[in-house]
N, C-alpha and C. Protein backbone atom coordinates (compact mmCIF):
# COMPACT_ATOMS: atom_id res chain seq x y z
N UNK A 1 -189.68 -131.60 -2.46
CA UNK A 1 -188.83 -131.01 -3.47
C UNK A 1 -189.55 -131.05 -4.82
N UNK A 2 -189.89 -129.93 -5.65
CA UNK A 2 -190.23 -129.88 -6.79
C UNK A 2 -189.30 -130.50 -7.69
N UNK A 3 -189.78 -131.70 -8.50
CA UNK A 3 -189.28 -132.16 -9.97
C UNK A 3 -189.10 -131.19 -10.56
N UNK A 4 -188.73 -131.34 -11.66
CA UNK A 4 -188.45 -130.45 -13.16
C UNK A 4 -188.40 -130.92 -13.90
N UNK A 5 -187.98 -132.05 -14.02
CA UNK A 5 -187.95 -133.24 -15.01
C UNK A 5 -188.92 -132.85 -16.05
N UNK A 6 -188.61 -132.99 -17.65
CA UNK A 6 -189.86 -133.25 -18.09
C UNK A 6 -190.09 -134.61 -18.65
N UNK A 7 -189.86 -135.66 -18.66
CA UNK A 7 -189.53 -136.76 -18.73
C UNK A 7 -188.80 -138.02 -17.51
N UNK A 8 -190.15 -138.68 -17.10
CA UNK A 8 -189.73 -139.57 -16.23
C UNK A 8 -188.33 -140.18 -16.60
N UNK A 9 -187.48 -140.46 -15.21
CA UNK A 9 -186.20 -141.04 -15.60
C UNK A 9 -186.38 -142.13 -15.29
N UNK A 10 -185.39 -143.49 -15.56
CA UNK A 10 -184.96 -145.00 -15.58
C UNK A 10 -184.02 -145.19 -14.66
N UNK A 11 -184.03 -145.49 -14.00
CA UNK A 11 -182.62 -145.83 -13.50
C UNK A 11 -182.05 -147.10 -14.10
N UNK A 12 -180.53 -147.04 -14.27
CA UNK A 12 -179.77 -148.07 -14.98
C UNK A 12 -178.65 -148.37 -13.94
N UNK A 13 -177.81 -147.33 -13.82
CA UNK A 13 -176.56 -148.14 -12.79
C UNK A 13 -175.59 -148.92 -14.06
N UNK A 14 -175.64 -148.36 -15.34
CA UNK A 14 -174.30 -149.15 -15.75
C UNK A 14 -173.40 -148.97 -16.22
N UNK A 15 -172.31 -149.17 -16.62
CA UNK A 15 -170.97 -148.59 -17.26
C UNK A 15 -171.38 -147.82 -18.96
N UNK A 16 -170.47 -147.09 -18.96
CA UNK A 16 -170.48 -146.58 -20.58
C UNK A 16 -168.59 -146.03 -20.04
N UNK A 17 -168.98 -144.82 -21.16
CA UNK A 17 -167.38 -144.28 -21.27
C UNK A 17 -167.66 -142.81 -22.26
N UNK A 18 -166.85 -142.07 -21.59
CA UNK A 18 -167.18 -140.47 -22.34
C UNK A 18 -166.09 -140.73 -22.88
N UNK A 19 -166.45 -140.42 -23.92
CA UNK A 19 -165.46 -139.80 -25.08
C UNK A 19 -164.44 -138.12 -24.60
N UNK A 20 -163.49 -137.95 -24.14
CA UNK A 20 -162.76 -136.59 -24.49
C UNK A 20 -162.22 -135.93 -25.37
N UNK A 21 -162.05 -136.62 -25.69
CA UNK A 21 -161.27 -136.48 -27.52
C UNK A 21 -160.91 -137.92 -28.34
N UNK A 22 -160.90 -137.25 -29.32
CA UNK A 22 -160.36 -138.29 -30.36
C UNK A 22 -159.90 -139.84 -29.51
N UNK A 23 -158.51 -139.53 -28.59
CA UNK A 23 -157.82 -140.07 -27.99
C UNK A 23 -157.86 -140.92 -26.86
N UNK A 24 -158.97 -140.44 -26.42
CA UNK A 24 -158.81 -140.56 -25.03
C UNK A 24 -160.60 -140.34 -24.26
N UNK A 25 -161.24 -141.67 -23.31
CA UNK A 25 -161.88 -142.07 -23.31
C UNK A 25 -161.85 -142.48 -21.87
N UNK A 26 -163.17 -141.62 -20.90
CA UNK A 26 -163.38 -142.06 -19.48
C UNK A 26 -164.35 -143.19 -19.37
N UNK A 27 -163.93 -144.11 -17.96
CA UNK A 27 -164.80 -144.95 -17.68
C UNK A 27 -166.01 -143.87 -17.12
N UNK A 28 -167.42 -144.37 -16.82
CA UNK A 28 -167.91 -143.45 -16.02
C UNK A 28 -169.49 -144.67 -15.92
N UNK A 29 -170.30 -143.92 -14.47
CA UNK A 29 -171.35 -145.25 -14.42
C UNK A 29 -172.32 -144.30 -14.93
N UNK A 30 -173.78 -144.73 -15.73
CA UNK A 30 -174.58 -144.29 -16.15
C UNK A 30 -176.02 -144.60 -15.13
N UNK A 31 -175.99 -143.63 -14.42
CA UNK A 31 -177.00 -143.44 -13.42
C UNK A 31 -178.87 -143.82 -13.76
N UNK A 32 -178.79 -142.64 -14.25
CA UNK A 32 -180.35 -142.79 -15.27
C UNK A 32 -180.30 -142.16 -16.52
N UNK A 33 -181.45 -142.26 -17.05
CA UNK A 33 -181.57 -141.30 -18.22
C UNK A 33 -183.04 -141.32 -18.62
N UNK A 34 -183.29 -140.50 -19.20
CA UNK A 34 -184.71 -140.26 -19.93
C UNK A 34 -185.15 -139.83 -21.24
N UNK A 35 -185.82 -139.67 -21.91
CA UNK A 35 -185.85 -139.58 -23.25
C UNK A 35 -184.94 -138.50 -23.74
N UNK A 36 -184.45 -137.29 -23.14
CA UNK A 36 -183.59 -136.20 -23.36
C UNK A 36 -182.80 -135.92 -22.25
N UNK A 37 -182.41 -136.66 -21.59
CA UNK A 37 -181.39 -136.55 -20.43
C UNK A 37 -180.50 -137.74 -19.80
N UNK A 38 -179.35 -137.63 -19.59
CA UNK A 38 -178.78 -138.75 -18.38
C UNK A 38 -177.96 -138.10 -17.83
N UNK A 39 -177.57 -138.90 -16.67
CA UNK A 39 -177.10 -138.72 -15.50
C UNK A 39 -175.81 -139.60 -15.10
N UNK A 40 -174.78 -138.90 -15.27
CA UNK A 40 -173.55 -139.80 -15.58
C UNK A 40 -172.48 -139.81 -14.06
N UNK A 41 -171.68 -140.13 -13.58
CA UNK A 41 -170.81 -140.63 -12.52
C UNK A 41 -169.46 -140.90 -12.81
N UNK A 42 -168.45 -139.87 -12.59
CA UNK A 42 -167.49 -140.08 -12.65
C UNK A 42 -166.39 -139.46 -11.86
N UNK A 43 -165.08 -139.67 -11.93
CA UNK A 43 -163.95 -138.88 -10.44
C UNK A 43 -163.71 -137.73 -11.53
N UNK A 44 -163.37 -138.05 -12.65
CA UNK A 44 -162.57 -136.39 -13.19
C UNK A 44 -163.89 -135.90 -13.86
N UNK A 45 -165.13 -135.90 -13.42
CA UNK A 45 -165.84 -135.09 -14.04
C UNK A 45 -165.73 -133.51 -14.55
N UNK A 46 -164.71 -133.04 -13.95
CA UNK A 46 -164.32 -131.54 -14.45
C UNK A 46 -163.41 -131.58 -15.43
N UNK A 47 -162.73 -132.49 -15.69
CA UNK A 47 -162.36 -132.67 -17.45
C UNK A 47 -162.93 -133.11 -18.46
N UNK A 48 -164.45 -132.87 -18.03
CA UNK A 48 -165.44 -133.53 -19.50
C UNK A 48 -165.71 -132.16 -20.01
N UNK A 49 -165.88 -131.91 -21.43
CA UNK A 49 -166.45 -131.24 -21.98
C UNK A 49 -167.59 -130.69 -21.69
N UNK A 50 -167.89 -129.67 -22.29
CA UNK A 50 -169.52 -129.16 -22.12
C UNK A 50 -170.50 -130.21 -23.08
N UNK A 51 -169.54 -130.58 -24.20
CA UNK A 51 -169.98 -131.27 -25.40
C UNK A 51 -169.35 -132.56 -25.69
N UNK A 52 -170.46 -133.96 -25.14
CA UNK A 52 -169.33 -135.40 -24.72
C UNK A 52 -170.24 -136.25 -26.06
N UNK A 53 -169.45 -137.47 -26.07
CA UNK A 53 -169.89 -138.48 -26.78
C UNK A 53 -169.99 -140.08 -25.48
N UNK A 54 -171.13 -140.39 -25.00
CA UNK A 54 -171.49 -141.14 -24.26
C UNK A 54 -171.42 -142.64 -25.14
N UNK A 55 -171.01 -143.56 -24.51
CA UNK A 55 -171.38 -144.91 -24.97
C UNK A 55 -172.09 -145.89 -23.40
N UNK A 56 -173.28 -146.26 -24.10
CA UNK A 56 -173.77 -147.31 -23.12
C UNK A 56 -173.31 -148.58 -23.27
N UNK A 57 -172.35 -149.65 -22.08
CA UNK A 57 -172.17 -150.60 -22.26
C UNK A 57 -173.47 -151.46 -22.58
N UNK A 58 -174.24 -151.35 -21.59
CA UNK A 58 -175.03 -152.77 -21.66
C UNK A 58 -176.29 -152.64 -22.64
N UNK A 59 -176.58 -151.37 -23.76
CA UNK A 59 -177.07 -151.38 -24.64
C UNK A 59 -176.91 -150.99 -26.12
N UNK A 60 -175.24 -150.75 -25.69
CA UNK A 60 -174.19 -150.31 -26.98
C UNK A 60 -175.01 -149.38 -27.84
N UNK A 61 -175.17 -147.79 -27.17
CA UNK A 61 -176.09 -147.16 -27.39
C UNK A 61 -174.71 -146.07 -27.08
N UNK A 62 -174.66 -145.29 -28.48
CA UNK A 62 -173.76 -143.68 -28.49
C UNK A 62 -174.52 -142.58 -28.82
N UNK A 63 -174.42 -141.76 -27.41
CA UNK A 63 -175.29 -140.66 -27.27
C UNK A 63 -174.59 -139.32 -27.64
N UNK A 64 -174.75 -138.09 -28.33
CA UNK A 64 -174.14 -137.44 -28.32
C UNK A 64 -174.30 -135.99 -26.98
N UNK A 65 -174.19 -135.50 -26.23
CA UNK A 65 -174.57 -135.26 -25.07
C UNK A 65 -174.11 -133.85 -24.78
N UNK A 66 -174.77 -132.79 -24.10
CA UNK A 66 -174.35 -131.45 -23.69
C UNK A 66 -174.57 -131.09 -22.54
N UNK A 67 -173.88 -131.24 -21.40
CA UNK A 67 -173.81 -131.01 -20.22
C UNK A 67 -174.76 -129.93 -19.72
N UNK A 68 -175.67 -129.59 -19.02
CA UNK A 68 -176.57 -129.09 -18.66
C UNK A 68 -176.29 -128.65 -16.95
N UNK A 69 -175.86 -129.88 -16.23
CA UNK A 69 -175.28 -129.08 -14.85
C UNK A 69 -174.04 -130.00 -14.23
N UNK A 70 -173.23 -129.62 -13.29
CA UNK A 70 -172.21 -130.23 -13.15
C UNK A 70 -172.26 -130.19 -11.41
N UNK A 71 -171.64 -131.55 -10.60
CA UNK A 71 -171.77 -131.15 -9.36
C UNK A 71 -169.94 -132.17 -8.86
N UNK A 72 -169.63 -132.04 -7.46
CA UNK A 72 -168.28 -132.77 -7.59
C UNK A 72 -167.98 -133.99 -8.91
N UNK A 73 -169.00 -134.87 -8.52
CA UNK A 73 -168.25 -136.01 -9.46
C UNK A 73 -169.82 -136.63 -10.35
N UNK A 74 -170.48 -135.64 -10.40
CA UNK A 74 -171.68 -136.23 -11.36
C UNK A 74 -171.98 -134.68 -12.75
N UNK A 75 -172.27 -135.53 -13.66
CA UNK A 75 -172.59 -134.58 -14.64
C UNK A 75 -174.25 -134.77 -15.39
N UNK A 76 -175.18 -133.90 -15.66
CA UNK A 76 -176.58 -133.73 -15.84
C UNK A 76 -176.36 -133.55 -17.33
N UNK A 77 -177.01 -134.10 -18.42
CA UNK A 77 -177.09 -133.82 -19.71
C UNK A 77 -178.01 -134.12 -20.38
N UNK A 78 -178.13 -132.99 -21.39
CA UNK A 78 -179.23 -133.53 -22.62
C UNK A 78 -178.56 -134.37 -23.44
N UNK A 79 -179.03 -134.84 -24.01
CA UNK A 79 -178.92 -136.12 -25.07
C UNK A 79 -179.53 -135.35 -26.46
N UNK A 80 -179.40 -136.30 -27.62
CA UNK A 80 -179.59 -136.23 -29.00
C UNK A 80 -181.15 -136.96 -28.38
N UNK A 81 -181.65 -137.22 -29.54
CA UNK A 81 -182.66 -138.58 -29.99
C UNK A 81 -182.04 -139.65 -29.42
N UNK A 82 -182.74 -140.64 -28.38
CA UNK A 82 -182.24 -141.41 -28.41
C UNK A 82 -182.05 -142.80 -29.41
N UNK A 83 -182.95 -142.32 -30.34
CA UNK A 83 -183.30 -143.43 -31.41
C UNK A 83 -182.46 -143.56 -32.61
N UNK A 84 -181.59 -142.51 -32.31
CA UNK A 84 -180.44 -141.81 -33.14
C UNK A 84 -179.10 -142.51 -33.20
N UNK A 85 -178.97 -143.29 -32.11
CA UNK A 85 -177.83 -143.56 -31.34
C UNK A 85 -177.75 -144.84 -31.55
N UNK A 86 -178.79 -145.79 -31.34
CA UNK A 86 -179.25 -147.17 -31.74
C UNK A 86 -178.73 -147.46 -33.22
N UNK A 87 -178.38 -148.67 -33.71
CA UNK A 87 -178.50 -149.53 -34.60
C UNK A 87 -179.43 -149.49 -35.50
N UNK A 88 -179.58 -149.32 -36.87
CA UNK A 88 -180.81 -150.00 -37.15
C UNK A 88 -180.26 -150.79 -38.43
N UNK A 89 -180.85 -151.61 -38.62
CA UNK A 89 -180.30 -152.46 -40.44
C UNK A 89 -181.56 -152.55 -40.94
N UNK A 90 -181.21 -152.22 -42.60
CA UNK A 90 -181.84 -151.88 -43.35
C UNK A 90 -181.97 -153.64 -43.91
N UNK A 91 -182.43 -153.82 -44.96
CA UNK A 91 -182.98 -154.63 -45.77
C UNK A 91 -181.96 -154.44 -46.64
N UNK A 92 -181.57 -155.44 -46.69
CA UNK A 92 -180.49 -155.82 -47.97
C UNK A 92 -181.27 -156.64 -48.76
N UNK A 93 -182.16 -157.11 -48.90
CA UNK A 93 -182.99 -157.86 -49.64
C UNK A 93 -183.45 -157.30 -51.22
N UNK A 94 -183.67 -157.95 -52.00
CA UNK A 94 -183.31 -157.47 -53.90
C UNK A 94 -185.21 -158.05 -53.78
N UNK A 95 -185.81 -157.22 -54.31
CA UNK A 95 -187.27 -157.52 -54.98
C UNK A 95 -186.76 -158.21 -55.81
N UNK A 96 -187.84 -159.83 -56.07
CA UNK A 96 -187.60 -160.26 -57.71
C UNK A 96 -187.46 -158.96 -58.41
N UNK A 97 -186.94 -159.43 -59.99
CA UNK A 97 -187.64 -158.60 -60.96
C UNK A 97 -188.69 -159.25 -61.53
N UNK A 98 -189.88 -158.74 -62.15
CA UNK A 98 -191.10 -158.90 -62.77
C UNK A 98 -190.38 -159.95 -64.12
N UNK A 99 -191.58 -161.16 -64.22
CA UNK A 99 -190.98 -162.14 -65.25
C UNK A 99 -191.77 -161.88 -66.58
């Protein structure tokens, strides 16, 4: 079977949760992913959006995500940056001032 991939995937196997709206928020398992894609697992996958907000439990990582292909209970998506999604803290730190 020909890949297509353009980016080797990871496999993970772990929980997150799609966002549907504002309100309301699916469990779902996070299969793999790759620098511009994951691979998500869930029963009502035909009530996700074309356009989801992903959270990774076990790296508390929020992806913003656009469905790319859909099959019974799994959904294929591009991702943002993933570096986008991550944490970062800045420096709260004050330079002396010059004496």
């Amino acid at each position: 079977m020909l890949d297509r991939r353009s980016a080797p995937r990871t496999f993970l196997n772990e929980t997150g949760s799609i966002s549907v709206d504002e309100h309301r928020s699916l469990p779902c398992i996070v299969y793999d992913r790759s620098v511009g894609g994951v691979r998500v697992a869930l029963p009502e996958a035909d009530i996700v959006p074309d356009r989801f907000v992903l959270s990774i439990d076990g790296s508390s990582e929020i992806l913003i995500c656009r469905a790319v292909w859909r099959k019974a209970e799994e959904i294929g998506a591009a991702t943002n940056d993933p570096k986008a999604g991550r944490s970062s803290r800045t420096s709260l730190r004050r330079e002396a001032a010059p004496a």
